[in-house]
Protein backbone atom coordinates (compact mmCIF):
# COMPACT_ATOMS: atom_id res chain seq x y z
CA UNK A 1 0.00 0.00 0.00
CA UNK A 2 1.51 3.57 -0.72
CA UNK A 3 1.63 6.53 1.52
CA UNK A 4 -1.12 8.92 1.23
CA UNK A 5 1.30 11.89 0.22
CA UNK A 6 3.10 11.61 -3.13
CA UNK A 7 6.36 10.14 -2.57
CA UNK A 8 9.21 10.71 -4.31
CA UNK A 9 12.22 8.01 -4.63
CA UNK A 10 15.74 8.27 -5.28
CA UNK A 11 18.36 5.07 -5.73
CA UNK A 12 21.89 6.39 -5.10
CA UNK A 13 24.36 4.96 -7.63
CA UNK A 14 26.61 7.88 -7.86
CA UNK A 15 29.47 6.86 -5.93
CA UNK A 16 33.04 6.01 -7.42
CA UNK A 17 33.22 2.06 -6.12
CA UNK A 18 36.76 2.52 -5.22
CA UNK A 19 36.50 -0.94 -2.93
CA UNK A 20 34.77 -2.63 -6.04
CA UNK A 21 37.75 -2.14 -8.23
CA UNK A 22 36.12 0.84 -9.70
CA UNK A 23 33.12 -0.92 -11.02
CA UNK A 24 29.88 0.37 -11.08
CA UNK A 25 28.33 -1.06 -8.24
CA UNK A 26 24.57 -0.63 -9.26
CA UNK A 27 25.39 -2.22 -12.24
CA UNK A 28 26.85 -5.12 -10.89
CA UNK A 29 25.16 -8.48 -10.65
CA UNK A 30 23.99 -10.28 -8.04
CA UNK A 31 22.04 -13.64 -8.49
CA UNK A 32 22.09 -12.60 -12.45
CA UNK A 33 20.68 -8.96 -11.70
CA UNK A 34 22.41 -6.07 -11.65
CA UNK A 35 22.17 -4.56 -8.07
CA UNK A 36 20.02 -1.55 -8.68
CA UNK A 37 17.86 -3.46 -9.69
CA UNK A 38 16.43 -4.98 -6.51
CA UNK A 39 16.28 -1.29 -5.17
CA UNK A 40 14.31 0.09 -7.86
CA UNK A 41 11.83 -3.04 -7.57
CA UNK A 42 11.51 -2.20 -3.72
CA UNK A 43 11.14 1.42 -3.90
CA UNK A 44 8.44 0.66 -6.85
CA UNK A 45 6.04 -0.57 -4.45
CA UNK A 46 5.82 2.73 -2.06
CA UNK A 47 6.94 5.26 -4.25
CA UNK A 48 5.04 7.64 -6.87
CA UNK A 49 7.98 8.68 -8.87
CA UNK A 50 11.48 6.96 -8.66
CA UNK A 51 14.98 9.06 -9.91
CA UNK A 52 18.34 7.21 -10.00
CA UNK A 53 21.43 9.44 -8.75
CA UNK A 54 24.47 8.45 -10.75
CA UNK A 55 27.37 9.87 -12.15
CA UNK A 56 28.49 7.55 -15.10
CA UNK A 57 27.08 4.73 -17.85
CA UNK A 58 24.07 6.95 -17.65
CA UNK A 59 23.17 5.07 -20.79
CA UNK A 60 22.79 1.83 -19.05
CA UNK A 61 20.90 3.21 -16.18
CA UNK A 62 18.43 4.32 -18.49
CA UNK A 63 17.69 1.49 -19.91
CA UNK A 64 16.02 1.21 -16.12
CA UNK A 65 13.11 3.34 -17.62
CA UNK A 66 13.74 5.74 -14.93
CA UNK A 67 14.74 9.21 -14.95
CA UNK A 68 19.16 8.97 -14.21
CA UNK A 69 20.65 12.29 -13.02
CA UNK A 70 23.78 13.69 -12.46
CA UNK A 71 25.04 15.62 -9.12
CA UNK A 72 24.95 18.86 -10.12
CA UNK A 73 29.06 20.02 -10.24
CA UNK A 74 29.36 16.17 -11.10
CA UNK A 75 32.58 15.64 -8.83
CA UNK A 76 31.84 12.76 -6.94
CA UNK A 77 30.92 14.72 -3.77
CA UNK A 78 28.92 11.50 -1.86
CA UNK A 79 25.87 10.58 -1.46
CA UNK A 80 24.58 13.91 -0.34
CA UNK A 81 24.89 15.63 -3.32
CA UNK A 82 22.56 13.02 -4.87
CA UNK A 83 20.29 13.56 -2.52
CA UNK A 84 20.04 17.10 -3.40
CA UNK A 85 19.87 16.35 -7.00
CA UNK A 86 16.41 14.36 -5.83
CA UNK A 87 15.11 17.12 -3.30
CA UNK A 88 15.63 19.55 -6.42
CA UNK A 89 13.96 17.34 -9.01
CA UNK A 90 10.92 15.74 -6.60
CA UNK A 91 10.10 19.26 -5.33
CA UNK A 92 6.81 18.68 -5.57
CA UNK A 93 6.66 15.54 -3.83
CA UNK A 94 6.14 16.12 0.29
CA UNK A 95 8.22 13.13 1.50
CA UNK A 96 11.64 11.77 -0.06
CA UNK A 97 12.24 8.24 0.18
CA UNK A 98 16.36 7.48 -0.07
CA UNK A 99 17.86 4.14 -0.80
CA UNK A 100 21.19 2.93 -2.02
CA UNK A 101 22.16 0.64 -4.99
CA UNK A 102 23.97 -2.03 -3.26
CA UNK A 103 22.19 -3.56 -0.40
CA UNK A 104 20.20 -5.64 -2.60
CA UNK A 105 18.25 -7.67 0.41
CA UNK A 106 16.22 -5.02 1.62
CA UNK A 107 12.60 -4.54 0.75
CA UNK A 108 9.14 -1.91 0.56
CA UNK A 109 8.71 -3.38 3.94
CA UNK A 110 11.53 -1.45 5.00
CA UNK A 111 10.85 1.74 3.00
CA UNK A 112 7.14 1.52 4.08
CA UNK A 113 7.99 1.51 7.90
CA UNK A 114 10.33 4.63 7.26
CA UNK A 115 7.79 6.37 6.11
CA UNK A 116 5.07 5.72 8.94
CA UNK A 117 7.42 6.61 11.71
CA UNK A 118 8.32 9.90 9.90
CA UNK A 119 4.62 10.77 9.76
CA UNK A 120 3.59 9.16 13.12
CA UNK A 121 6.72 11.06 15.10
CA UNK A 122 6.10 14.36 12.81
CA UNK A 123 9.83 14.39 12.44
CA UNK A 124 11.27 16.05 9.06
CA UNK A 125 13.63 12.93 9.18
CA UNK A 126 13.36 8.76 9.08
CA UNK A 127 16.79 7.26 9.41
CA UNK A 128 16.96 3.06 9.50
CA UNK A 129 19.09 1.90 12.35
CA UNK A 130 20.27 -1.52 13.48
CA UNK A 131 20.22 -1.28 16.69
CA UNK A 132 23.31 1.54 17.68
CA UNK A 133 24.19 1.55 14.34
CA UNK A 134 23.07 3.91 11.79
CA UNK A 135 21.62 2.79 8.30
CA UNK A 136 21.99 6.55 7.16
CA UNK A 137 21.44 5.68 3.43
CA UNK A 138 17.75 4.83 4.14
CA UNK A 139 15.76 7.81 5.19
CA UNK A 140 12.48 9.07 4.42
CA UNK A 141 12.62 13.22 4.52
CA UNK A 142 10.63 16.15 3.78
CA UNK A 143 11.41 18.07 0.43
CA UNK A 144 11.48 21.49 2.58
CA UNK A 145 15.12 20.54 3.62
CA UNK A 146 16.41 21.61 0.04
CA UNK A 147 17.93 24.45 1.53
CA UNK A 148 19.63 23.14 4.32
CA UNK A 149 21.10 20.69 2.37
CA UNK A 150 22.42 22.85 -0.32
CA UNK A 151 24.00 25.01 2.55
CA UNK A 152 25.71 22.15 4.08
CA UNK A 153 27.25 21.19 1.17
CA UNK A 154 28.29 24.62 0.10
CA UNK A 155 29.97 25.28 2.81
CA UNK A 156 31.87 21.93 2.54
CA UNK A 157 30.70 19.54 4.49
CA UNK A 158 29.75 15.94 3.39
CA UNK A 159 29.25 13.56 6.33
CA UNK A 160 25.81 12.34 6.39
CA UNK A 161 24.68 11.85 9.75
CA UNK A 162 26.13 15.05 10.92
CA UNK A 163 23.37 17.08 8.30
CA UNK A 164 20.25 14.35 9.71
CA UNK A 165 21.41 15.49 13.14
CA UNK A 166 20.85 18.95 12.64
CA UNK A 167 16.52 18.56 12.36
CA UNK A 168 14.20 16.63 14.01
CA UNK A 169 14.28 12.73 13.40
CA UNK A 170 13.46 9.10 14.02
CA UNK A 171 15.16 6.56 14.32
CA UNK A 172 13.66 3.63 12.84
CA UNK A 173 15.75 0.72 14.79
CA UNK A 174 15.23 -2.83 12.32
CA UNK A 175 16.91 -4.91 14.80
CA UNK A 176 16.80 -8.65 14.01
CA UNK A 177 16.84 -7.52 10.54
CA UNK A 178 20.29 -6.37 10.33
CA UNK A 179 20.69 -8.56 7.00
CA UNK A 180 18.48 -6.30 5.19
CA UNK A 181 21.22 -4.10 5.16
CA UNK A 182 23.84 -5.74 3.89
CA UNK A 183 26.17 -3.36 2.18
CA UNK A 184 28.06 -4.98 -0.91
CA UNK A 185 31.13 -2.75 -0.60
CA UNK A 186 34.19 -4.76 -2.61
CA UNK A 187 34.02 -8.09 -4.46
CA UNK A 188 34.60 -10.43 -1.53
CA UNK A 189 31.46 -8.74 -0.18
CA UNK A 190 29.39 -10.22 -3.25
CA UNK A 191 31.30 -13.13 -3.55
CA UNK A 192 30.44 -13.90 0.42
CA UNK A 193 26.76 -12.71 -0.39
CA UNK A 194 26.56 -15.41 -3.01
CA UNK A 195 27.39 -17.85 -1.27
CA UNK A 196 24.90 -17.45 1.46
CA UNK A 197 22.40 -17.40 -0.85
CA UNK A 198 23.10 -19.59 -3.72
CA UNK A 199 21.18 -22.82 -4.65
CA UNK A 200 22.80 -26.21 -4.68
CA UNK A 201 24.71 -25.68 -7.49
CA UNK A 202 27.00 -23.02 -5.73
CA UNK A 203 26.61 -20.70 -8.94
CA UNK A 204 29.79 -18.46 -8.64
CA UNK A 205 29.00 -14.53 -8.00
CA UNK A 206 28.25 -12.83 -11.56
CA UNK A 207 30.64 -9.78 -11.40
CA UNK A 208 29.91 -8.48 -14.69
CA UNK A 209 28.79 -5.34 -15.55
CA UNK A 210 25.46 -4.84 -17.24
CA UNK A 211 24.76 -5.29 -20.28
CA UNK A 212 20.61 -6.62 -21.28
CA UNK A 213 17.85 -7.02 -18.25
């Protein structure tokens, strides 16, 4: 079921994979998709209108049938700066769902209870934790925090938790479900994440890029 307000959705894929060998982590495969895909399926199912935030093979991002922009100076500045990109773009969408590209076990179970609490706790901000630990990649926000966002980054700053501490938030604790989040940072990652969850035949990990879904 979707919220009542629109919601916007953006999948961050904008990052530089440095730990993946400089692969494009969204568009690697896991269990013979490529990982954005399982994040665009989940945010499908709660979300009105879905962006992707990436910086490169813009081609095959499109091929998503979803709208792929660039940060705006396009320098790799983290995930923030995608996030603006999506605040600027879904301004007319009250509530901002965020997700990233490579945690492809999480679900619109997830994204749905982000956005409940955030309405429930009239908070601007939803942030998924795992008990102390902070998910900070999953949020559900209000589109008025443009500003403060473009502010933060102006004036240099990029750490993400330190800009959700500065306004009113829940957090959303998923403990027990602390696999949900599973971050596929480097190729042992995936290769380990394979394994856990391959069939019989122990398929090896697909680390291809790309190409036809």
């Amino acid at each position: 079921m979707k919220f009542n307000s629109k919601v916007g959705g953006v999948v961050l894929a904008g990052g530089q994979s440095k730990r993946m060998g400089k692969q494009d982590k969204g568009l690697v495969c896991f269990n013979n998709r490529p990982m954005v895909s399982y994040s665009l399926d989940a945010m499908a199912q709660v979300a009105d209108k879905i962006i992707i935030s990436a910086n490169r093979n813009l081609l095959l991002y499109q091929e998503f049938n979803t709208q792929v922009l660039v940060d705006q100076d396009n320098a790799f500045n983290g995930p923030l700066a995608g996030i603006l990109v999506a605040l600027n773009y879904l301004s007319d969408y009250p509530v901002i769902l965020v997700a990233p590209c490579d945690c492809p076990l999480f679900g619109s179970e997830q994204l749905q209870k982000l956005l409940d609490m955030r309405e429930k706790n009239n908070v601007e901000i939803a942030v998924a934790t795992t008990g102390f630990t902070f998910q900070p990649l999953f949020l559900a926000l209000t589109s008025t925090l443009k500003n403060s966002l473009e502010n933060y980054l102006l004036r240099g700053n990029r750490k993400v938790v330190s800009w959700l501490n500065l306004h009113t938030m829940v957090k959303v604790d998923f403990t027990g479900q602390e696999e949900k989040f599973f971050n596929v940072n480097s190729l042992d990652d995936l290769a380990n994440l394979q394994r856990t969850f391959s069939k019989t035949d122990e398929k090896k990990a697909d680390t291809t890029l790309y190409r036809h879904y």
